[in-house]
PDB file of N, CA and C in Angstrom:
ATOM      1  N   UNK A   1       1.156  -6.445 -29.559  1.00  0.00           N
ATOM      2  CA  UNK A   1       1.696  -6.287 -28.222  1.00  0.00           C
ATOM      3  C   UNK A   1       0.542  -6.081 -27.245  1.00  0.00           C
ATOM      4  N   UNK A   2       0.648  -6.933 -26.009  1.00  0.00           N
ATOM      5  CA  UNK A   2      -0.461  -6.401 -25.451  1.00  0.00           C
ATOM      6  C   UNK A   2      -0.397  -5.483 -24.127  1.00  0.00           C
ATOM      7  N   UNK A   3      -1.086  -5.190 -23.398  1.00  0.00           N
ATOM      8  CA  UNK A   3      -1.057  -4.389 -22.060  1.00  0.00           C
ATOM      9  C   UNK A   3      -0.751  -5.077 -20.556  1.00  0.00           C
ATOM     10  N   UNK A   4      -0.974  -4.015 -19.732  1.00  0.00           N
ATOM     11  CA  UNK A   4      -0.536  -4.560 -18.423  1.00  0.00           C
ATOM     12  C   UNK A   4      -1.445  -4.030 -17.677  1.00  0.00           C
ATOM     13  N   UNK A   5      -1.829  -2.636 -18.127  1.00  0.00           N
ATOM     14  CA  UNK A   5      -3.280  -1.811 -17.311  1.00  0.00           C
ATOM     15  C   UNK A   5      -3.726  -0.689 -18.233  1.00  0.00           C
ATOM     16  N   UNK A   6      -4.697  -0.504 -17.471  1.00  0.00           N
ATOM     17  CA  UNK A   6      -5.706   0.803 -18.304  1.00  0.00           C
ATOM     18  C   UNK A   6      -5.845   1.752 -17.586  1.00  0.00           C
ATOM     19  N   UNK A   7      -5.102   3.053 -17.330  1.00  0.00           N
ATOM     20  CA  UNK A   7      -4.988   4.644 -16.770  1.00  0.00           C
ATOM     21  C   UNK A   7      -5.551   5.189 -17.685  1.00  0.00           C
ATOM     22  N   UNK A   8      -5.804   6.287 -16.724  1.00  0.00           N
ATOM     23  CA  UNK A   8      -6.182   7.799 -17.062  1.00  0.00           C
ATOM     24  C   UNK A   8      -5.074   8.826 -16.778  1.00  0.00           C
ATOM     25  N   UNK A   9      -5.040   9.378 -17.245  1.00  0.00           N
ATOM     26  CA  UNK A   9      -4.111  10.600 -16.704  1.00  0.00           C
ATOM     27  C   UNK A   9      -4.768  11.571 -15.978  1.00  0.00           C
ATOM     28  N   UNK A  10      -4.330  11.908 -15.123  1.00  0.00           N
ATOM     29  CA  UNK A  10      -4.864  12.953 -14.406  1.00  0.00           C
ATOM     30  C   UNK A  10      -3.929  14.415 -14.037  1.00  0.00           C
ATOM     31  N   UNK A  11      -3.155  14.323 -14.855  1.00  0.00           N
ATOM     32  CA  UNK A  11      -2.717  15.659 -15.201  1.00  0.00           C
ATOM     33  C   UNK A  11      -1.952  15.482 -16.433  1.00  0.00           C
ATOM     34  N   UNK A  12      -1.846  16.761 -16.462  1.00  0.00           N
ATOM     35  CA  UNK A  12      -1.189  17.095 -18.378  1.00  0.00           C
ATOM     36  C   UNK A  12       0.334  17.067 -18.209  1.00  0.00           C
ATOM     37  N   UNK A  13       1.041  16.270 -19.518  1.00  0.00           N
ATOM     38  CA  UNK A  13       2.255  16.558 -19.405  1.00  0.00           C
ATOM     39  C   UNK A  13       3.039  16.424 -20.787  1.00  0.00           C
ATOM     40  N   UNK A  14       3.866  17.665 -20.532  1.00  0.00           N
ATOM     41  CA  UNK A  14       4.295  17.864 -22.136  1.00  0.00           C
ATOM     42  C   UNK A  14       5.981  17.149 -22.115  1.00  0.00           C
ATOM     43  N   UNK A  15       6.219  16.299 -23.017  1.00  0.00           N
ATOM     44  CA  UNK A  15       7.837  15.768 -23.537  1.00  0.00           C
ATOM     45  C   UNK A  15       8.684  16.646 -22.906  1.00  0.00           C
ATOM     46  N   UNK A  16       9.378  16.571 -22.610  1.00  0.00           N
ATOM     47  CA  UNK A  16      10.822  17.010 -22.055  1.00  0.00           C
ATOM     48  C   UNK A  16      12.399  16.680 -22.965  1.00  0.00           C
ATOM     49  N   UNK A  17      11.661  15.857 -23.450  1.00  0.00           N
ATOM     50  CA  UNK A  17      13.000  14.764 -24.364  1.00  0.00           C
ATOM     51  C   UNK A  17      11.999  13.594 -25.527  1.00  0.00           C
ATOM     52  N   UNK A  18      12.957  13.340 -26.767  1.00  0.00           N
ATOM     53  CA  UNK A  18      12.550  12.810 -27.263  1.00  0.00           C
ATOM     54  C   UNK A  18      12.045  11.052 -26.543  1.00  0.00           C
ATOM     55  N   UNK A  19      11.286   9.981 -27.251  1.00  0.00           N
ATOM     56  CA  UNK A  19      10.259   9.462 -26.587  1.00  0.00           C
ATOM     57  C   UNK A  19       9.946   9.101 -25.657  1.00  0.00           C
ATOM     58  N   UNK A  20       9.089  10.413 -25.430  1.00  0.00           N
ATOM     59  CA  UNK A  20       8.239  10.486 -24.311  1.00  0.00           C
ATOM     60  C   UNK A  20       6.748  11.033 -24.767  1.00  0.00           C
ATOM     61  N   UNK A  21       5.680  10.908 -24.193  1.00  0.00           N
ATOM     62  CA  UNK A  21       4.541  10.694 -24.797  1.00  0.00           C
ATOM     63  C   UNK A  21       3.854  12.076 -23.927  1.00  0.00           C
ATOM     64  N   UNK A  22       3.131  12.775 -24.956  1.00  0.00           N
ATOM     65  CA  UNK A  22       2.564  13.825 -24.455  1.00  0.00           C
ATOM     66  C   UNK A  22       0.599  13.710 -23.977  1.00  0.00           C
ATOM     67  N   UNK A  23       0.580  13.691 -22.710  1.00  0.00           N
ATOM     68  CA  UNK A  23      -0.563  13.219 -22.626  1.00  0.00           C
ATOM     69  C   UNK A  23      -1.050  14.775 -21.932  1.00  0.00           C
ATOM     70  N   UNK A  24      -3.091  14.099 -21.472  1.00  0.00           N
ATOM     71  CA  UNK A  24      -3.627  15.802 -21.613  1.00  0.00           C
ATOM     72  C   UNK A  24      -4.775  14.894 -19.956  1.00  0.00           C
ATOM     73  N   UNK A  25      -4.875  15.875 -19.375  1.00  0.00           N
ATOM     74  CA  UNK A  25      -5.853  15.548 -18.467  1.00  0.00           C
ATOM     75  C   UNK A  25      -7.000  14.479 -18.917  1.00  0.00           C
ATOM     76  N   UNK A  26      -7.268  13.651 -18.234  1.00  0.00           N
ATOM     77  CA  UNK A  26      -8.266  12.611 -18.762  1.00  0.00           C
ATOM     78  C   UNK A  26      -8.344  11.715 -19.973  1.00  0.00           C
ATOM     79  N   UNK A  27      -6.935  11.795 -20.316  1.00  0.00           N
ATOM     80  CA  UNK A  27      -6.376  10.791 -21.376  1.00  0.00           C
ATOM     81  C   UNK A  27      -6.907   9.327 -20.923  1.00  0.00           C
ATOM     82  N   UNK A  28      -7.184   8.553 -21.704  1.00  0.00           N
ATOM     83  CA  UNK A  28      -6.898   7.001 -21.538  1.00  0.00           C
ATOM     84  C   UNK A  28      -5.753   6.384 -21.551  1.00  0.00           C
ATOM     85  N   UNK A  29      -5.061   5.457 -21.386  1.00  0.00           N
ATOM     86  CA  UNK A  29      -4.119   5.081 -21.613  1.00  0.00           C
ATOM     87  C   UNK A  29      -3.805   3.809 -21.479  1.00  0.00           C
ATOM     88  N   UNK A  30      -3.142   2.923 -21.768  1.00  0.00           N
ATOM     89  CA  UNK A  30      -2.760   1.634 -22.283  1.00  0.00           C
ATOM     90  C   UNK A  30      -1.243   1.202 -22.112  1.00  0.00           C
ATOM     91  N   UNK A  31      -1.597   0.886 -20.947  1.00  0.00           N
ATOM     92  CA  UNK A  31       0.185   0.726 -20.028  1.00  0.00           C
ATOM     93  C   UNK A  31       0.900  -0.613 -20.976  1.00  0.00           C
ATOM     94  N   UNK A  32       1.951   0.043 -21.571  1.00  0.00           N
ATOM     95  CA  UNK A  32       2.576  -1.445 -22.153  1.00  0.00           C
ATOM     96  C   UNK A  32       3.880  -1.810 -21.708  1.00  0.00           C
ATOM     97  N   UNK A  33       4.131  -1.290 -20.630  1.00  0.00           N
ATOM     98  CA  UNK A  33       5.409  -1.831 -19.866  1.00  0.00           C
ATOM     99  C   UNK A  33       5.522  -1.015 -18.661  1.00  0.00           C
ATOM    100  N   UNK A  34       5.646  -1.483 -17.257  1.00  0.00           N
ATOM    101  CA  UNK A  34       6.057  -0.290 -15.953  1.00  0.00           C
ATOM    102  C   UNK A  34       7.707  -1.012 -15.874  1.00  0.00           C
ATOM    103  N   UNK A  35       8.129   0.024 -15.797  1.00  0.00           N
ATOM    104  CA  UNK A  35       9.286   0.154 -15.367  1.00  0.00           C
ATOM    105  C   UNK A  35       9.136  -0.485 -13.508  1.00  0.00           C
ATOM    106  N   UNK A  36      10.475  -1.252 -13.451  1.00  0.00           N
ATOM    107  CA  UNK A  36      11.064  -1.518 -12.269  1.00  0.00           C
ATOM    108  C   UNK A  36      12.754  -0.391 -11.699  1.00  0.00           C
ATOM    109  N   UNK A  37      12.510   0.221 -12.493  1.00  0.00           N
ATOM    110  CA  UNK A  37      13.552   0.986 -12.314  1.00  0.00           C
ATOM    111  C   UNK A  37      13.654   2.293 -11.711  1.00  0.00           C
ATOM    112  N   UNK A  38      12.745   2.744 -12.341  1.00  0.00           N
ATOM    113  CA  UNK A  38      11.982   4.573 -11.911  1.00  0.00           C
ATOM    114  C   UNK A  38      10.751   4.184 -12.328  1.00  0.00           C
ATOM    115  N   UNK A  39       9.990   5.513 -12.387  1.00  0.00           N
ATOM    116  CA  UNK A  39       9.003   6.458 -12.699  1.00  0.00           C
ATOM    117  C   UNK A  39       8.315   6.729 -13.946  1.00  0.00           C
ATOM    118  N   UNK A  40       9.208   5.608 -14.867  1.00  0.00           N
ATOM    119  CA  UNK A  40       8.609   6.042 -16.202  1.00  0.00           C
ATOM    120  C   UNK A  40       8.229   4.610 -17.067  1.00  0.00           C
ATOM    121  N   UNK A  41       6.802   4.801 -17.516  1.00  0.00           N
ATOM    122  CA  UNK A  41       6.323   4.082 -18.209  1.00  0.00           C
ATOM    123  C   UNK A  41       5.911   4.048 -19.328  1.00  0.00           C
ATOM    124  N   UNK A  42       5.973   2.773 -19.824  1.00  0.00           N
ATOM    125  CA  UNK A  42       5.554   2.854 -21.574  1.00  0.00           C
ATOM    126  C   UNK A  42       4.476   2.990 -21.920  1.00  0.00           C
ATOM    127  N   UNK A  43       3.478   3.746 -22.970  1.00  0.00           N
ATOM    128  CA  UNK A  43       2.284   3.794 -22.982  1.00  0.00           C
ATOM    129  C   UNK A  43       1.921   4.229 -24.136  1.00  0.00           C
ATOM    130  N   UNK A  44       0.799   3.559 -24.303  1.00  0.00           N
ATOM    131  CA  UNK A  44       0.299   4.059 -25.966  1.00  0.00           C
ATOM    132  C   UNK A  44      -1.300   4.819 -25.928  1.00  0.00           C
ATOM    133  N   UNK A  45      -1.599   5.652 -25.968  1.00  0.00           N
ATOM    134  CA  UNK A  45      -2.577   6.646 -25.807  1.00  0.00           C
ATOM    135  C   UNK A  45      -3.774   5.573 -26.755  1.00  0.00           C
ATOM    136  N   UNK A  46      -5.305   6.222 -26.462  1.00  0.00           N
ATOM    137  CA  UNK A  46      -6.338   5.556 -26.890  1.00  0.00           C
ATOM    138  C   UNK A  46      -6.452   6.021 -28.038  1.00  0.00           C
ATOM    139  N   UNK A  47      -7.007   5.746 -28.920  1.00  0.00           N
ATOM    140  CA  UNK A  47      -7.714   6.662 -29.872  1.00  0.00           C
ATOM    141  C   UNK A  47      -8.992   7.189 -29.654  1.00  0.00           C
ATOM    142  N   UNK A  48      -9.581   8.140 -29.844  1.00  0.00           N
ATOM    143  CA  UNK A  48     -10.548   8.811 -29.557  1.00  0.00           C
ATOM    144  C   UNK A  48     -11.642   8.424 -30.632  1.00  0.00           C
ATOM    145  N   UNK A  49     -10.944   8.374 -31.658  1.00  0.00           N
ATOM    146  CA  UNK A  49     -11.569   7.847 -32.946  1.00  0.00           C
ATOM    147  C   UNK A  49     -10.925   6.359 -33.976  1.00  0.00           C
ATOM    148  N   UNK A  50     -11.555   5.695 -34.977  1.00  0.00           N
ATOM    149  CA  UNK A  50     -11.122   4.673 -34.982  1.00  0.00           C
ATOM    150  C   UNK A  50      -9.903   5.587 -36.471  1.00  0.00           C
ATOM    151  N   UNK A  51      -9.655   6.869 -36.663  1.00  0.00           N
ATOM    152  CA  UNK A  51      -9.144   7.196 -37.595  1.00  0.00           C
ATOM    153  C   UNK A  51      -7.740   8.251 -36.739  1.00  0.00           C
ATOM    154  N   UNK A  52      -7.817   8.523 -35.589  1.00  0.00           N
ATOM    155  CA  UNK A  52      -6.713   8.679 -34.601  1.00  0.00           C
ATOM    156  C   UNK A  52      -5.237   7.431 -34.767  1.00  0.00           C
ATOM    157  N   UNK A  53      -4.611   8.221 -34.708  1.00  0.00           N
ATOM    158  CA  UNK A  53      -3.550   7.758 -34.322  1.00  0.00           C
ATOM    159  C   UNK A  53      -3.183   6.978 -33.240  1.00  0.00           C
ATOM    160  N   UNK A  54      -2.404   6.469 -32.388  1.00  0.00           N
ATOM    161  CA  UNK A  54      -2.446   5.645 -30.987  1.00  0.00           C
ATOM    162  C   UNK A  54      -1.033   5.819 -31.005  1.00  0.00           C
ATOM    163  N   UNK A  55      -0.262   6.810 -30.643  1.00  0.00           N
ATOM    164  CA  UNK A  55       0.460   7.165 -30.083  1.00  0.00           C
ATOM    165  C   UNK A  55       1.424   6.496 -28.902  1.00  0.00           C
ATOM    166  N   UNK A  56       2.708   6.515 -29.268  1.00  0.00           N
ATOM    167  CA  UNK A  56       3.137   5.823 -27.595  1.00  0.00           C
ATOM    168  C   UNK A  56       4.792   6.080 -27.351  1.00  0.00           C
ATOM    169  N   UNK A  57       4.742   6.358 -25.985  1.00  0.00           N
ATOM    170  CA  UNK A  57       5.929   6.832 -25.553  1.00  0.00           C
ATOM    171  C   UNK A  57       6.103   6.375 -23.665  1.00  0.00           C
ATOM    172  N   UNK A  58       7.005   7.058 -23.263  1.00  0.00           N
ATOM    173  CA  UNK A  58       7.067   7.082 -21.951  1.00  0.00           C
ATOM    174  C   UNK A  58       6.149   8.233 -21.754  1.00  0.00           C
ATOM    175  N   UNK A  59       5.602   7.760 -19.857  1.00  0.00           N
ATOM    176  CA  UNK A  59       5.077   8.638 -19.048  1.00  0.00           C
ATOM    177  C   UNK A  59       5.543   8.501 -17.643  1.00  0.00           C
ATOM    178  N   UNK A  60       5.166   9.901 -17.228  1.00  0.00           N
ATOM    179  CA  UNK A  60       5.725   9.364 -15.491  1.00  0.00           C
ATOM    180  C   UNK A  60       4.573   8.586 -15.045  1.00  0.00           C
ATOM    181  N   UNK A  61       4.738   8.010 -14.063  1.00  0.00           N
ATOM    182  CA  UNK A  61       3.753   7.011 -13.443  1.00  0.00           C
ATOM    183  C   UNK A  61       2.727   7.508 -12.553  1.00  0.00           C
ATOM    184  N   UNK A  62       3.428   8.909 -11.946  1.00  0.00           N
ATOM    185  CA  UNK A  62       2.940   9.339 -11.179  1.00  0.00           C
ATOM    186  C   UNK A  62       1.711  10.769 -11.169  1.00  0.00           C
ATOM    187  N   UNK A  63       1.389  10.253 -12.853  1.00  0.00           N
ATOM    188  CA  UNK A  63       0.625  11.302 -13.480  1.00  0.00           C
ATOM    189  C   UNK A  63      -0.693  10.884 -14.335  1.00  0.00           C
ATOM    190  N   UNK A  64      -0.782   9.017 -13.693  1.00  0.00           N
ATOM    191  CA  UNK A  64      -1.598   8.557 -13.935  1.00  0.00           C
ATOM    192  C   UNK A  64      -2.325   7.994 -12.615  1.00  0.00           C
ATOM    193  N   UNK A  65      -3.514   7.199 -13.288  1.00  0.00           N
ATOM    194  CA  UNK A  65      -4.121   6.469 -12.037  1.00  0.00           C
ATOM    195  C   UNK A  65      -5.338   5.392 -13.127  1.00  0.00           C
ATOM    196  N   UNK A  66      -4.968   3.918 -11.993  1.00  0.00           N
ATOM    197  CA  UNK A  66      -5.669   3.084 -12.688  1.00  0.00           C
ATOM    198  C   UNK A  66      -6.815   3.017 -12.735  1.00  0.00           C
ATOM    199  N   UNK A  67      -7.457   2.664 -14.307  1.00  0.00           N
ATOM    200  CA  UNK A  67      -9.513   2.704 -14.458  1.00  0.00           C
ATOM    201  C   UNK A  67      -9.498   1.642 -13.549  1.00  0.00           C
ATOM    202  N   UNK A  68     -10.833   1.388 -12.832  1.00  0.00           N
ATOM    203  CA  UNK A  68     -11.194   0.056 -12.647  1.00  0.00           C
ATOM    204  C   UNK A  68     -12.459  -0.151 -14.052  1.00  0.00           C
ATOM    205  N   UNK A  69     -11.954  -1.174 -14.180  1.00  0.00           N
ATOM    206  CA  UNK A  69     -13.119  -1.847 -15.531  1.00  0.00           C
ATOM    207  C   UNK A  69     -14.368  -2.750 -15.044  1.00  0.00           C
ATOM    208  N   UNK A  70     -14.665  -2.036 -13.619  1.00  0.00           N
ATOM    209  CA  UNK A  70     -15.896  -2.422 -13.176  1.00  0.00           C
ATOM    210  C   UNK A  70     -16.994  -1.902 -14.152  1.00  0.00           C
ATOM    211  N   UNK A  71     -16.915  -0.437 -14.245  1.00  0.00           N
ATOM    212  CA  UNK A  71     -17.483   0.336 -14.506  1.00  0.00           C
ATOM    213  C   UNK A  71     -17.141   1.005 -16.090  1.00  0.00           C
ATOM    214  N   UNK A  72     -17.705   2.284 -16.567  1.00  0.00           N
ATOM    215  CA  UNK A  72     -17.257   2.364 -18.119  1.00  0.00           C
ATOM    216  C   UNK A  72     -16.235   3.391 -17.983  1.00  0.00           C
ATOM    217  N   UNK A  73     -15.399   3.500 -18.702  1.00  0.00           N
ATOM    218  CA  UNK A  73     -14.040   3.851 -18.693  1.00  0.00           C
ATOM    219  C   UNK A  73     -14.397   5.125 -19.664  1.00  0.00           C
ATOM    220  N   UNK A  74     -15.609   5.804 -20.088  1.00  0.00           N
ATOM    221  CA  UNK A  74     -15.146   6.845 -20.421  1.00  0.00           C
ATOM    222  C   UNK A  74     -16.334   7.986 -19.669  1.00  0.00           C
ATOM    223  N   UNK A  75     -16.000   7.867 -18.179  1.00  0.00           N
ATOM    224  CA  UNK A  75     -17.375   8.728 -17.204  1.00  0.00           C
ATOM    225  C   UNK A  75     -15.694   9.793 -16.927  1.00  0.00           C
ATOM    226  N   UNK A  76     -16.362  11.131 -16.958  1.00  0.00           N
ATOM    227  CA  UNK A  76     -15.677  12.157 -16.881  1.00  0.00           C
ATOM    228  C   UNK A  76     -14.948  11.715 -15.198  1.00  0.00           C
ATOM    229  N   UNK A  77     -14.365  12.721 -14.966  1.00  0.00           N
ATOM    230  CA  UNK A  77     -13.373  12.324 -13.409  1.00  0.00           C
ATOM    231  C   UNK A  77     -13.991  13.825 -13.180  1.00  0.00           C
ATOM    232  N   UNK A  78     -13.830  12.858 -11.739  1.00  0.00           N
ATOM    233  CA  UNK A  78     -14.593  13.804 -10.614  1.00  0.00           C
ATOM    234  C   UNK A  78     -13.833  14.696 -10.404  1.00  0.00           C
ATOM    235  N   UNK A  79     -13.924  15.934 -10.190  1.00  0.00           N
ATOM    236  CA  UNK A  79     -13.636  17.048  -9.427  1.00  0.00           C
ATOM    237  C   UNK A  79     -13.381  17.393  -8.195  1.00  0.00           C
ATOM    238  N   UNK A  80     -12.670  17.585  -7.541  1.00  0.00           N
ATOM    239  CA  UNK A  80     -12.402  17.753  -5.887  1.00  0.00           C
ATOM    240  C   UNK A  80     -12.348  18.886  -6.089  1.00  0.00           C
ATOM    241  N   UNK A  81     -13.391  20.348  -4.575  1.00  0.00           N
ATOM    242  CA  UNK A  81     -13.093  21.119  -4.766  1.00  0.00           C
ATOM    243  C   UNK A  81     -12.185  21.933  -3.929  1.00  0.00           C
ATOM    244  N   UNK A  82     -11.997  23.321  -4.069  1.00  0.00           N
ATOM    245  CA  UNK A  82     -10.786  23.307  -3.348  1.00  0.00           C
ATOM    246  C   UNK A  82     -11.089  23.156  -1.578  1.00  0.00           C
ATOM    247  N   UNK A  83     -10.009  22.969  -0.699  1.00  0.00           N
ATOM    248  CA  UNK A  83     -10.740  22.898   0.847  1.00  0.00           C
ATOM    249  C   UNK A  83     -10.738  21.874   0.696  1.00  0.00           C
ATOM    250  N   UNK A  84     -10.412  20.282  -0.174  1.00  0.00           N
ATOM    251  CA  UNK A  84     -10.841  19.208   0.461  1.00  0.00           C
ATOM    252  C   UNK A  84     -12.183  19.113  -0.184  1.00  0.00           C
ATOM    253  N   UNK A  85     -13.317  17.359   0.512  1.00  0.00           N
ATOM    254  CA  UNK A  85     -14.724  17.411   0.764  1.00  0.00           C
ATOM    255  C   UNK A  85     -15.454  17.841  -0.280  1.00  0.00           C
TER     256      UNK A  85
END
């Protein structure tokens, strides 16, 4: 099966209901279907290792944000501090 985009998560979010996918701040992720309906998308987590699991469930949409693959996809995310700037 293949993808549609490559997110990060940028905040943590734990299942609420069965499949749904529990992701953690600065996850990778591997969009395999957006919903036209709501808020929730299909997604199968990276592996960290080639002996990880790859995981996949729904996520909200709105708890990710897309890599650009200009650049390398595993540079930590920036920090905003508080105040803005």
């Amino acid at each position: 099966m293949g993808f549609v985009g490559v997110y990060r998560s940028i905040f943590e979010y734990a299942p609420s209901s069965e499949g749904e996918l529990a992701i953690s701040e600065g996850d990778l992720l591997l969009i395999l279907e957006k919903s036209t309906e709501d808020d929730w998308w299909k997604a199968k987590k990276k592996a960290v290792s080639g002996d990880d699991d790859e995981p996949e469930g729904l996520i909200p949409s709105t708890y990710v944000e897309e890599v650009s693959l200009a650049g390398p996809i595993d540079k930590p995310i920036p920090q905003s501090s508080p105040g803005g700037a």
